[in-house]
N, C-alpha and C. Protein backbone atom coordinates (compact mmCIF):
# COMPACT_ATOMS: atom_id res chain seq x y z
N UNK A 1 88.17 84.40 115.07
CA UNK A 1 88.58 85.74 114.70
C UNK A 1 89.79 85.71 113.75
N UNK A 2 90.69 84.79 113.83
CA UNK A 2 91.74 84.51 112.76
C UNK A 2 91.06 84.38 111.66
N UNK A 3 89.89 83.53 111.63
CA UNK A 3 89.64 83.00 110.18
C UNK A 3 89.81 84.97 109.32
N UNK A 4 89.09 85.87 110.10
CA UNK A 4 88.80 87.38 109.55
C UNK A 4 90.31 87.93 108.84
N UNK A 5 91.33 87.53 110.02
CA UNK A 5 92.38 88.08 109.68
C UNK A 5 92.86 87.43 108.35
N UNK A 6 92.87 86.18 108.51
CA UNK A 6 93.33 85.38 107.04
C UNK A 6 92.87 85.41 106.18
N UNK A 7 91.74 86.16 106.14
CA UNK A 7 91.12 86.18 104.44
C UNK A 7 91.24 87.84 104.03
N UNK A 8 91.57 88.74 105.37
CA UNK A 8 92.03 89.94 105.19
C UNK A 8 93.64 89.84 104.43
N UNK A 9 94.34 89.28 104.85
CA UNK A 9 95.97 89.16 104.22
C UNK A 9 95.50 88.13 102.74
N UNK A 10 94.43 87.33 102.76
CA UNK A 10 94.77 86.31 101.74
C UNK A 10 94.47 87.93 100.55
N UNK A 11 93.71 88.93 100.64
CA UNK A 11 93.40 90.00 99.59
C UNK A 11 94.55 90.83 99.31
N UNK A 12 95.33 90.68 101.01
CA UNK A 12 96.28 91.96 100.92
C UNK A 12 97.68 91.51 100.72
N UNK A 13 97.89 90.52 101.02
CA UNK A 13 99.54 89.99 101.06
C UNK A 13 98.98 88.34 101.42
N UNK A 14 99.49 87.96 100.49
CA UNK A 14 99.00 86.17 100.99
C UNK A 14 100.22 85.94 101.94
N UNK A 15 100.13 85.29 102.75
CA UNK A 15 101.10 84.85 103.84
C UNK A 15 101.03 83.53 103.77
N UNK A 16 102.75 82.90 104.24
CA UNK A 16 102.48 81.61 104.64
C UNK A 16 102.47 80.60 106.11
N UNK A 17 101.92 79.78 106.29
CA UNK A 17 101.17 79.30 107.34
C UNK A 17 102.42 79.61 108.36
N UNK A 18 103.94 79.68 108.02
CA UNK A 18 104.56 80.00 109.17
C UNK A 18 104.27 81.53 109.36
N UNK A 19 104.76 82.49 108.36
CA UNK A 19 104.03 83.98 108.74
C UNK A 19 102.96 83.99 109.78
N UNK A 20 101.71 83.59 109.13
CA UNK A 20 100.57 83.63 109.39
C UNK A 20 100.61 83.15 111.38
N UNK A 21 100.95 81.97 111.44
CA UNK A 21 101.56 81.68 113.01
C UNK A 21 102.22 81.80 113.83
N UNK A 22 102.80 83.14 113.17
CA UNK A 22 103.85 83.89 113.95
C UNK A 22 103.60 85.32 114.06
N UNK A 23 102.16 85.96 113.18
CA UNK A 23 101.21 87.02 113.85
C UNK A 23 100.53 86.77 113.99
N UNK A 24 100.07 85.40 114.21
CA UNK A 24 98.60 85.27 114.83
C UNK A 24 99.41 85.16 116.30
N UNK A 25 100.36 84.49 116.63
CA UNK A 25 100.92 84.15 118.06
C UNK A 25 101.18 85.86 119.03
N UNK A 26 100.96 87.09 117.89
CA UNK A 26 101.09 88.74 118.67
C UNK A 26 100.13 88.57 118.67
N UNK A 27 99.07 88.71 118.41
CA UNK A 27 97.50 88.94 118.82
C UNK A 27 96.78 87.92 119.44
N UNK A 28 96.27 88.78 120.25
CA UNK A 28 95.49 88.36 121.22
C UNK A 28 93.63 88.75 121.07
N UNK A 29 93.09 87.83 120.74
CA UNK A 29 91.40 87.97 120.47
C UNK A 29 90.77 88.55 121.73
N UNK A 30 90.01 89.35 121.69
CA UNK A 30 88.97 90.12 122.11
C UNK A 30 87.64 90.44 122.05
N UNK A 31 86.91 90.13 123.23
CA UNK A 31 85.75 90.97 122.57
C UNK A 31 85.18 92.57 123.51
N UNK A 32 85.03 93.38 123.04
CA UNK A 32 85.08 94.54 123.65
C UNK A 32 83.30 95.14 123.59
N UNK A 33 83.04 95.54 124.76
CA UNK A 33 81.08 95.85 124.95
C UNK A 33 81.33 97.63 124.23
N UNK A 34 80.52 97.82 123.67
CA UNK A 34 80.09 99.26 123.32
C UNK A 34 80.47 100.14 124.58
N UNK A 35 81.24 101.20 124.45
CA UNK A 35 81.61 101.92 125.29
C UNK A 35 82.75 101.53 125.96
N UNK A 36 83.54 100.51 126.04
CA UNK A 36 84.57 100.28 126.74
C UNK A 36 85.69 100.28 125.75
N UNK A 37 86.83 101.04 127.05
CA UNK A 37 87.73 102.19 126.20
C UNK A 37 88.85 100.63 125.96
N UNK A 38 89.85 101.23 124.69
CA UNK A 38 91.10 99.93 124.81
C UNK A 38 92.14 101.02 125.36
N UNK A 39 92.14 102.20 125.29
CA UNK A 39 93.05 102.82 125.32
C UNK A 39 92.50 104.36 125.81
N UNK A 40 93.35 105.35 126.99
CA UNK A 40 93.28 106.17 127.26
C UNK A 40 93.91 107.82 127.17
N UNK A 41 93.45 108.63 126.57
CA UNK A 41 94.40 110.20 126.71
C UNK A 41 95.00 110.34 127.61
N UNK A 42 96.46 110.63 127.36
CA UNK A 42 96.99 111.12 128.80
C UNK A 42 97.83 109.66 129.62
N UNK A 43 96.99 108.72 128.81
CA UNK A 43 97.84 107.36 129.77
C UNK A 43 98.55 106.76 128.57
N UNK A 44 99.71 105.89 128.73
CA UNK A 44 100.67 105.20 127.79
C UNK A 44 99.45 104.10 127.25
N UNK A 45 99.49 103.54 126.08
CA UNK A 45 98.94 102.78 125.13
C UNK A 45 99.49 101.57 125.66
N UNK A 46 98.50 100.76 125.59
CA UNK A 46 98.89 99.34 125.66
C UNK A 46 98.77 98.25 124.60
N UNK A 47 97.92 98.74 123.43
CA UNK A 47 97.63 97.81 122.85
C UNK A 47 96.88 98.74 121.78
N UNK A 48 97.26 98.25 120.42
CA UNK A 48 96.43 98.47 119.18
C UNK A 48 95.51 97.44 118.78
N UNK A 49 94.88 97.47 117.80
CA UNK A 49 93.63 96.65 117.35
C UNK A 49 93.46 96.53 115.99
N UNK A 50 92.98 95.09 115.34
CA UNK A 50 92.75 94.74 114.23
C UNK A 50 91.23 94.53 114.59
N UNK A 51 90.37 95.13 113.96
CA UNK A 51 88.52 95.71 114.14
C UNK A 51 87.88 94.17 113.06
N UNK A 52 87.56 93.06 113.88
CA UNK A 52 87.14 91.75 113.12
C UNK A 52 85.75 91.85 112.90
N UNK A 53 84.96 92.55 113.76
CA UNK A 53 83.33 93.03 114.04
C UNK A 53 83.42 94.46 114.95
N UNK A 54 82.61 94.71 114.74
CA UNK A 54 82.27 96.30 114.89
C UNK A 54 83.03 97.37 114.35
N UNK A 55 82.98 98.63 115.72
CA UNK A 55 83.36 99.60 114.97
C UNK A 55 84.16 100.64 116.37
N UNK A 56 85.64 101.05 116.54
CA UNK A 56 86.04 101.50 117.27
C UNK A 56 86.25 102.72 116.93
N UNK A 57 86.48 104.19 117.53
CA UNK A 57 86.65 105.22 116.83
C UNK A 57 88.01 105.78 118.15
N UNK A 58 89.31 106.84 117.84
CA UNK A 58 89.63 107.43 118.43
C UNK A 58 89.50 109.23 118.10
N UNK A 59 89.72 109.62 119.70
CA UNK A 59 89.10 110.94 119.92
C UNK A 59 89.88 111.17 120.78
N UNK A 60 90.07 112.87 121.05
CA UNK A 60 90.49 113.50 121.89
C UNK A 60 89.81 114.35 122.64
N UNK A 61 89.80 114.93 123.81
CA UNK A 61 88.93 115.64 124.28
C UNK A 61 89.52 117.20 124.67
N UNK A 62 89.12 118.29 124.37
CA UNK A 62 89.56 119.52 124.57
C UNK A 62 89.40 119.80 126.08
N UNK A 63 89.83 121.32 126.51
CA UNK A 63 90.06 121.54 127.48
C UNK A 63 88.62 121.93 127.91
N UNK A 64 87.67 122.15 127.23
CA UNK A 64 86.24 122.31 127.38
C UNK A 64 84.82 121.28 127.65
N UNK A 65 85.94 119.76 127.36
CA UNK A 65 85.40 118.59 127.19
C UNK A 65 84.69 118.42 126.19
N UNK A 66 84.84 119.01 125.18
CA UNK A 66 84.17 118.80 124.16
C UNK A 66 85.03 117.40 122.99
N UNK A 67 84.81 116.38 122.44
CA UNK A 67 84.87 115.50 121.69
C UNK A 67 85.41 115.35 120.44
N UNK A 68 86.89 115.24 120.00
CA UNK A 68 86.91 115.52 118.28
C UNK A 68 87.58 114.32 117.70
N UNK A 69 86.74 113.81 116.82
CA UNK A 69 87.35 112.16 116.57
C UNK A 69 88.14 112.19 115.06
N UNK A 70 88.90 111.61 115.37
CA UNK A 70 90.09 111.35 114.68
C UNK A 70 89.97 110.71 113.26
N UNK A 71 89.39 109.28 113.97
CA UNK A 71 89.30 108.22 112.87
C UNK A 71 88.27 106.99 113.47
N UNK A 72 87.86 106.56 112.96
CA UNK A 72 86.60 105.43 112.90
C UNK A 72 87.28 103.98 112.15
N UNK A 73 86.85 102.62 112.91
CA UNK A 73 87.93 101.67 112.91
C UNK A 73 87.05 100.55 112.82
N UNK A 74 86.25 100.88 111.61
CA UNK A 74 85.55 99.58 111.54
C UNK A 74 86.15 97.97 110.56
N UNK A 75 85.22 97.13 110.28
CA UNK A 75 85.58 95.80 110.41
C UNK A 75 86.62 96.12 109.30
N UNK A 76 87.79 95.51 109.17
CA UNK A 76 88.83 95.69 108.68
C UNK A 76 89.98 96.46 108.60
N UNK A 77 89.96 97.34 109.80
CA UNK A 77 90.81 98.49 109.90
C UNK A 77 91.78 98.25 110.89
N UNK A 78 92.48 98.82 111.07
CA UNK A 78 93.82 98.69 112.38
C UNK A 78 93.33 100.35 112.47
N UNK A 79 93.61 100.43 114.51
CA UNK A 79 94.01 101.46 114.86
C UNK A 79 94.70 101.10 116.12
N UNK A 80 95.65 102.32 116.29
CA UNK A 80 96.12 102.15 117.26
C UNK A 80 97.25 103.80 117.67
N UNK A 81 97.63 104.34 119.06
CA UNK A 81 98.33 105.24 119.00
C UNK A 81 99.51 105.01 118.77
N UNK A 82 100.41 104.92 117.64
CA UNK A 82 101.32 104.46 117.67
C UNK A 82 102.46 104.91 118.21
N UNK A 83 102.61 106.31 118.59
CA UNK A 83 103.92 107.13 118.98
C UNK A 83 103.56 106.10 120.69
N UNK A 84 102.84 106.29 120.99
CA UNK A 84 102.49 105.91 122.42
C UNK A 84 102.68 104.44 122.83
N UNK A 85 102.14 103.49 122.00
CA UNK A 85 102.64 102.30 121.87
C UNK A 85 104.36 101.90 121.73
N UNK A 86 104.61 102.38 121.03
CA UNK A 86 105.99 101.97 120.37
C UNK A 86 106.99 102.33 121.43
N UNK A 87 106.78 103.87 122.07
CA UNK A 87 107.64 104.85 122.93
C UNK A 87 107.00 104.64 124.36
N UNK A 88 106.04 104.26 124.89
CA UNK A 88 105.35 104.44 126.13
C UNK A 88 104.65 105.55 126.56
N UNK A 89 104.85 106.28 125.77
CA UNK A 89 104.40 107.81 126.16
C UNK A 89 103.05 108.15 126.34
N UNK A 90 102.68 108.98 126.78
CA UNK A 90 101.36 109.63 127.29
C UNK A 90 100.48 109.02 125.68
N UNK A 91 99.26 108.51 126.16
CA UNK A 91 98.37 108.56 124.52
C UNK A 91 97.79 110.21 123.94
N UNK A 92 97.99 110.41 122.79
CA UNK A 92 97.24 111.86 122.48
C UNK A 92 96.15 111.17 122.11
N UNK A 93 95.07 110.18 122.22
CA UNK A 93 93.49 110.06 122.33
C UNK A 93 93.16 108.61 123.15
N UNK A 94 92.14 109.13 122.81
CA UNK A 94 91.03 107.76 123.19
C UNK A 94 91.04 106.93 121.83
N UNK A 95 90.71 105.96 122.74
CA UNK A 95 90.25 104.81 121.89
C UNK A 95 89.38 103.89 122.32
N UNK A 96 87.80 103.84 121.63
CA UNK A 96 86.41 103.46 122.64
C UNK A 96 85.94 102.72 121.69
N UNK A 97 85.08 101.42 122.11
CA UNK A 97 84.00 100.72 120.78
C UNK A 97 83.03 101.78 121.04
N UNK A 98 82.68 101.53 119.67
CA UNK A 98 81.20 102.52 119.68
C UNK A 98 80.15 101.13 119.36
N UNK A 99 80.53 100.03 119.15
CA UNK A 99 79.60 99.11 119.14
C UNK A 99 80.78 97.60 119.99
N UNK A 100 79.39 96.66 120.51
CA UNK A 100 80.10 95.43 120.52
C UNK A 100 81.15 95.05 120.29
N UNK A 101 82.33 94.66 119.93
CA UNK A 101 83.73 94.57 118.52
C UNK A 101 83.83 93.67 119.49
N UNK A 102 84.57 92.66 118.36
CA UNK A 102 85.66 91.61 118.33
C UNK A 102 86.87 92.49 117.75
N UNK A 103 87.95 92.50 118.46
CA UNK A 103 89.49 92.87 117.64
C UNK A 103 90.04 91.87 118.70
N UNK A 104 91.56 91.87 117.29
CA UNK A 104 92.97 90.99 117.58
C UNK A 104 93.72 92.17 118.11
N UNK A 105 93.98 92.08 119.76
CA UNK A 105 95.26 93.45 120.17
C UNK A 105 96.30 92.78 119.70
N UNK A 106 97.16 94.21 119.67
CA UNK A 106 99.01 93.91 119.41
C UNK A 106 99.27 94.68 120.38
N UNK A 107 100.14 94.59 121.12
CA UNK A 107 101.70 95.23 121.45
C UNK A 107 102.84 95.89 120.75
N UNK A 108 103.41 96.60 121.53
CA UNK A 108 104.59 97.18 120.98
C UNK A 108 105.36 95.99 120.68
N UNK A 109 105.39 94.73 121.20
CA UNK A 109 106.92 93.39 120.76
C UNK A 109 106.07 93.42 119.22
N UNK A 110 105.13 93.99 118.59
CA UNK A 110 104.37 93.62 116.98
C UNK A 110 105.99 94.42 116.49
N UNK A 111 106.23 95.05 116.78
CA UNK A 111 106.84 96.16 115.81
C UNK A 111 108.64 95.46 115.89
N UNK A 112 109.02 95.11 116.96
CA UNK A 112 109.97 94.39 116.82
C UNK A 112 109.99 92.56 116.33
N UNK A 113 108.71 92.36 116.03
CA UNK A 113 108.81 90.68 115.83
C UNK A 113 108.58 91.40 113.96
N UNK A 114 108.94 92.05 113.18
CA UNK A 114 108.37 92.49 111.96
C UNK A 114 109.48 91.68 111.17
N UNK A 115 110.52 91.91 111.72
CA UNK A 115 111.59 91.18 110.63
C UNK A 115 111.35 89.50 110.37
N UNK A 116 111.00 89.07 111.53
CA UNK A 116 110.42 87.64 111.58
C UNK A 116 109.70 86.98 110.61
N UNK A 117 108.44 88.08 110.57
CA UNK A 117 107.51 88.42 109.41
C UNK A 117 108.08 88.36 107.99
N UNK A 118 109.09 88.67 107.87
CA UNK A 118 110.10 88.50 106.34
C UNK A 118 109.77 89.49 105.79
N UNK A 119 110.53 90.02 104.39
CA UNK A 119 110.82 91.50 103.95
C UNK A 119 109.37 91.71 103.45
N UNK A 120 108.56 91.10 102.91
CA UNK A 120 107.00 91.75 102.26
C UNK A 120 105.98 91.74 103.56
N UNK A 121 105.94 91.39 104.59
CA UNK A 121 105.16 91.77 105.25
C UNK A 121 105.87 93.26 106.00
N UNK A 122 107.32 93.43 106.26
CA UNK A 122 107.44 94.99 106.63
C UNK A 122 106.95 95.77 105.97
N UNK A 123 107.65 95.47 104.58
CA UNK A 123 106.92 96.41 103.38
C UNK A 123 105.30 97.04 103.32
N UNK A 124 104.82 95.08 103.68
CA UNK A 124 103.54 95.71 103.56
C UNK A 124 102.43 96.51 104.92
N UNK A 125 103.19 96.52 106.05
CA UNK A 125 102.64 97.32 107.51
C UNK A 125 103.55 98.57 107.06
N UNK A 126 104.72 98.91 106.45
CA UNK A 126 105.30 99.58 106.08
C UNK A 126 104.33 100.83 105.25
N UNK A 127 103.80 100.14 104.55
CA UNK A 127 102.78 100.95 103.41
C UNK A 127 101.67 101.26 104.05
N UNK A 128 100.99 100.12 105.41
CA UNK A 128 100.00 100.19 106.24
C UNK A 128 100.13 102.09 106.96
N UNK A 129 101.16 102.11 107.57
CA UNK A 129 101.69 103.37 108.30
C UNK A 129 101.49 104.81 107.02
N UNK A 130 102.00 104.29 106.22
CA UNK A 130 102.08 105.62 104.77
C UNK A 130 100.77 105.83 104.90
N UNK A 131 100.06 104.68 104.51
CA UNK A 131 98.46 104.97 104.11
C UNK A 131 97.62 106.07 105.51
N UNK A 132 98.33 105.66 106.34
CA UNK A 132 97.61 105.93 107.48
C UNK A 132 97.71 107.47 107.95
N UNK A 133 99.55 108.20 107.45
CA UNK A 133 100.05 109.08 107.39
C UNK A 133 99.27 109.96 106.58
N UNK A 134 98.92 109.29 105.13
CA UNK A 134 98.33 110.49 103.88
C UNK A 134 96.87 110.60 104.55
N UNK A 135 96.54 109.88 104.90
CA UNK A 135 94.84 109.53 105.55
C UNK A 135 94.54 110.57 106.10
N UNK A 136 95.15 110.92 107.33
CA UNK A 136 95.79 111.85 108.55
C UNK A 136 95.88 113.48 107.76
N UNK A 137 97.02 113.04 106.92
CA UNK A 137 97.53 114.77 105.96
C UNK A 137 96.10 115.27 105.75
N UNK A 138 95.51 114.47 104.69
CA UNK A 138 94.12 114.44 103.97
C UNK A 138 92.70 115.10 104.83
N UNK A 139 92.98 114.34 106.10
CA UNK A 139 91.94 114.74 106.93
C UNK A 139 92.21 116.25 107.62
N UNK A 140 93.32 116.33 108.08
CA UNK A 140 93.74 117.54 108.51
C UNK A 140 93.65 118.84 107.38
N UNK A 141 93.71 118.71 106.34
CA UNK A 141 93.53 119.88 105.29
C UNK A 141 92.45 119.81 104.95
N UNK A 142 91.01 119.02 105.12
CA UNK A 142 89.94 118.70 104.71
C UNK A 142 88.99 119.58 106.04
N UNK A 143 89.78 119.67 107.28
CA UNK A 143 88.93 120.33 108.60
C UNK A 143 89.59 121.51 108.56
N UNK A 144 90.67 122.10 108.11
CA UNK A 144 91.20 123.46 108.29
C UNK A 144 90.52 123.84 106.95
N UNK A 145 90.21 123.68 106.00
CA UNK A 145 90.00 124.42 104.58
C UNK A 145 88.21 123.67 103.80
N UNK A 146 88.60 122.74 104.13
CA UNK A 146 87.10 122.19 102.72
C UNK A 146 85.60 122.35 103.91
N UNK A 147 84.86 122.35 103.02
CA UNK A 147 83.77 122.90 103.52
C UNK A 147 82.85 121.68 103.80
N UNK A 148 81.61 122.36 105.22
CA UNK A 148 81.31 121.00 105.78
C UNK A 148 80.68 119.81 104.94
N UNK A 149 80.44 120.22 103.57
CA UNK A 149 79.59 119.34 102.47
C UNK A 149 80.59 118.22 102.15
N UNK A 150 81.38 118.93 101.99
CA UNK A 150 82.63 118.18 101.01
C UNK A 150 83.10 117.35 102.46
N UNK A 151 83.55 117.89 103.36
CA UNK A 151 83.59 117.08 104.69
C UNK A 151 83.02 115.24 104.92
N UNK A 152 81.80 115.83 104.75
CA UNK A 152 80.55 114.81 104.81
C UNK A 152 80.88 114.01 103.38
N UNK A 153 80.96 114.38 102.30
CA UNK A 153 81.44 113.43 100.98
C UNK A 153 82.19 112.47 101.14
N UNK A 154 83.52 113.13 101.74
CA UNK A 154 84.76 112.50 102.14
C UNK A 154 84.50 111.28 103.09
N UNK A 155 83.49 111.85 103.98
CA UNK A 155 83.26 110.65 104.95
C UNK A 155 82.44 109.49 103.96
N UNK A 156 81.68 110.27 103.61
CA UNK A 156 80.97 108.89 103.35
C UNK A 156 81.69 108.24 101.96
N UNK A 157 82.50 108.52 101.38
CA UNK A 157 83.39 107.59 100.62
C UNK A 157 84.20 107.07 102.00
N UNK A 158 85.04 107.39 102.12
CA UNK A 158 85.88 106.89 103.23
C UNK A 158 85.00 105.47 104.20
N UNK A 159 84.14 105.79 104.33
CA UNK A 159 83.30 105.11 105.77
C UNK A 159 81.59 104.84 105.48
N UNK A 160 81.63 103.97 103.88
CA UNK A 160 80.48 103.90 103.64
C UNK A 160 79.17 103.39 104.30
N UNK A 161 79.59 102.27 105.34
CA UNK A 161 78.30 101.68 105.97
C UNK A 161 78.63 102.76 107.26
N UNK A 162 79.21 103.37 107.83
CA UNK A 162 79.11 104.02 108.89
C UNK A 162 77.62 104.75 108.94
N UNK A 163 77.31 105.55 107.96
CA UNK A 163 76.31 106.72 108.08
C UNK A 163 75.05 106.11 108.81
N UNK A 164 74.77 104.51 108.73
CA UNK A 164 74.06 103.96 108.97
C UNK A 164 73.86 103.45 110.50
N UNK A 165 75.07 103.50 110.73
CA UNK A 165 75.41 103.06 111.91
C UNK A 165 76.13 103.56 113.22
N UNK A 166 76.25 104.79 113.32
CA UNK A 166 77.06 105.44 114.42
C UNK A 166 75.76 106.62 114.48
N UNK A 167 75.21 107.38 115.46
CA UNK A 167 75.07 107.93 116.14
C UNK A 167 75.16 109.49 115.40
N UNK A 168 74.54 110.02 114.96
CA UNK A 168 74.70 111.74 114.08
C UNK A 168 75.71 112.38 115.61
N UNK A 169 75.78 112.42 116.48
CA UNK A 169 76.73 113.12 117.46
C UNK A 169 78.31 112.86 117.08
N UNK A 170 78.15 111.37 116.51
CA UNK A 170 79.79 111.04 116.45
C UNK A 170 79.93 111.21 114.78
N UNK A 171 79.24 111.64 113.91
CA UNK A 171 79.63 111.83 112.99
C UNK A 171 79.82 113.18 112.34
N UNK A 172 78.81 114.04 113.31
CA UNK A 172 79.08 115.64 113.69
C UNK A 172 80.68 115.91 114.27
N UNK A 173 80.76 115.00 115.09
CA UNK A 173 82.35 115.66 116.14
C UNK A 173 83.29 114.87 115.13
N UNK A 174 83.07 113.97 114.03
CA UNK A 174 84.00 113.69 112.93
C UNK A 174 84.52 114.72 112.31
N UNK A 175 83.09 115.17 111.65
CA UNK A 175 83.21 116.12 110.66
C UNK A 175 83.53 117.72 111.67
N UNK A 176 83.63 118.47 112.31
CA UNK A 176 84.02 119.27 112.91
C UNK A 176 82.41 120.09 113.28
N UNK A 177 81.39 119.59 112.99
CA UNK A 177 80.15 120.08 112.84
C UNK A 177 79.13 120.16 114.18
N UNK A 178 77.98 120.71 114.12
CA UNK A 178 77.63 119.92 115.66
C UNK A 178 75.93 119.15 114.69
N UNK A 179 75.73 118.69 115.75
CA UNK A 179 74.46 117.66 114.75
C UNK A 179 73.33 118.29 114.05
N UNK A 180 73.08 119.36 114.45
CA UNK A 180 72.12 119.98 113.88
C UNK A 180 72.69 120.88 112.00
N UNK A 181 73.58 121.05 111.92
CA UNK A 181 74.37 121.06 111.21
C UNK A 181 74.37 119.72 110.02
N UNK A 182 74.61 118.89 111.01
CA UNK A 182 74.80 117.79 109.92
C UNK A 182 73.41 117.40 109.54
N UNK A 183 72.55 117.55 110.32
CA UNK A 183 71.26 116.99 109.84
C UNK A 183 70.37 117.96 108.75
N UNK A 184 71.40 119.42 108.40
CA UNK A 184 70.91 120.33 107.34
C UNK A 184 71.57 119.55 106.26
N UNK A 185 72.65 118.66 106.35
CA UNK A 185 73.39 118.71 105.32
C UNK A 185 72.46 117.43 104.78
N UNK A 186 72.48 116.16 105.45
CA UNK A 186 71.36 115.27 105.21
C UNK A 186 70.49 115.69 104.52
N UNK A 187 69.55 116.85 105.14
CA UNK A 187 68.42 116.70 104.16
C UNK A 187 68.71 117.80 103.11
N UNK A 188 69.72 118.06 102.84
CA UNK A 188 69.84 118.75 101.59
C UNK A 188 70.30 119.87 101.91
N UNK A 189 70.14 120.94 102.74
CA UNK A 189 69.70 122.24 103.09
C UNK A 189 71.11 122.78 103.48
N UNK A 190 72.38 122.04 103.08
CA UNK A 190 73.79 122.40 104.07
C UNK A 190 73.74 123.52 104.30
């Protein structure tokens, strides 16, 4: 599962073999079955994830039990709750494979071993967090205002092999839609 991570940094930030052995030594390899949660609503976070195979998504659940997902965390992505991780605090979602996955967990000691890491790798989890922030802005003004077409666009730039692979239920409760909905938009008819 390292080999994934190292050819992920060799694109994004080349690291050197001490870097590299001093975040591979925070993560811890995993393999996680479809449906089993890493992380719970309501309970403190224990652990974020670097997605080496499959595909993890987090969600929250309303007071109706109804399902609204956040973000989708496939092979190459980090997710994790971070206010909850970092602080201990209650998680505001879930966090479930929706398939098989291999991920590398971190801990909250990730965020204090960063200086270790030397000034371009803060920088660059630094920029990781921004990206993740505008991602977030983006998505949130995209479900209060843009319409469910443009919704569905967004996704599928954003999350190109997904459409193929998750379930029309979880890509309905993405998009704010319910499936029958999305399956007008599929065949044309939004």
């Amino acid at each position: 599962m390292l080999d994934a991570l190292r050819a992920y940094f060799h694109h994004k930030l080349p690291l050197t073999e001490t870097q590299f052995a001093t975040l591979a030594g925070l993560l811890t390899p995993r393999q996680l079955a479809k449906g089993e949660m890493l992380g719970r609503q309501g309970e403190p976070a224990r652990f974020g994830a670097f997605v080496v195979r499959g595909c993890l998504r987090s969600y929250v659940t309303d007071a109706r039990q109804k399902e609204h997902i956040l973000q989708f965390a496939p092979e190459n992505w980090w997710i994790a709750d971070q206010h909850s991780l970092r602080h201990h605090a209650p998680a505001l979602f879930t966090i479930e494979a929706l398939e098989d996955s291999e991920v590398l967990l971190f801990g909250a000691g990730l965020y204090g071993q960063l200086p270790a890491l030397g000034p371009e790798f803060q920088a660059f989890f630094y920029e990781l967090l921004q990206n993740s922030l505008v991602a977030m802005q983006r998505r949130l003004i995209g479900v209060l205002s843009a319409p469910a077409e443009a919704r569905y666009q967004e996704f599928q730039k954003l999350y190109p092999t997904l459409a193929r692979r998750l379930p029309q239920r979880h890509i309905a409760a993405y998009l704010g839609i319910t499936p029958e909905s999305l399956s007008r938009l599929r065949a044309g008819r939004g």
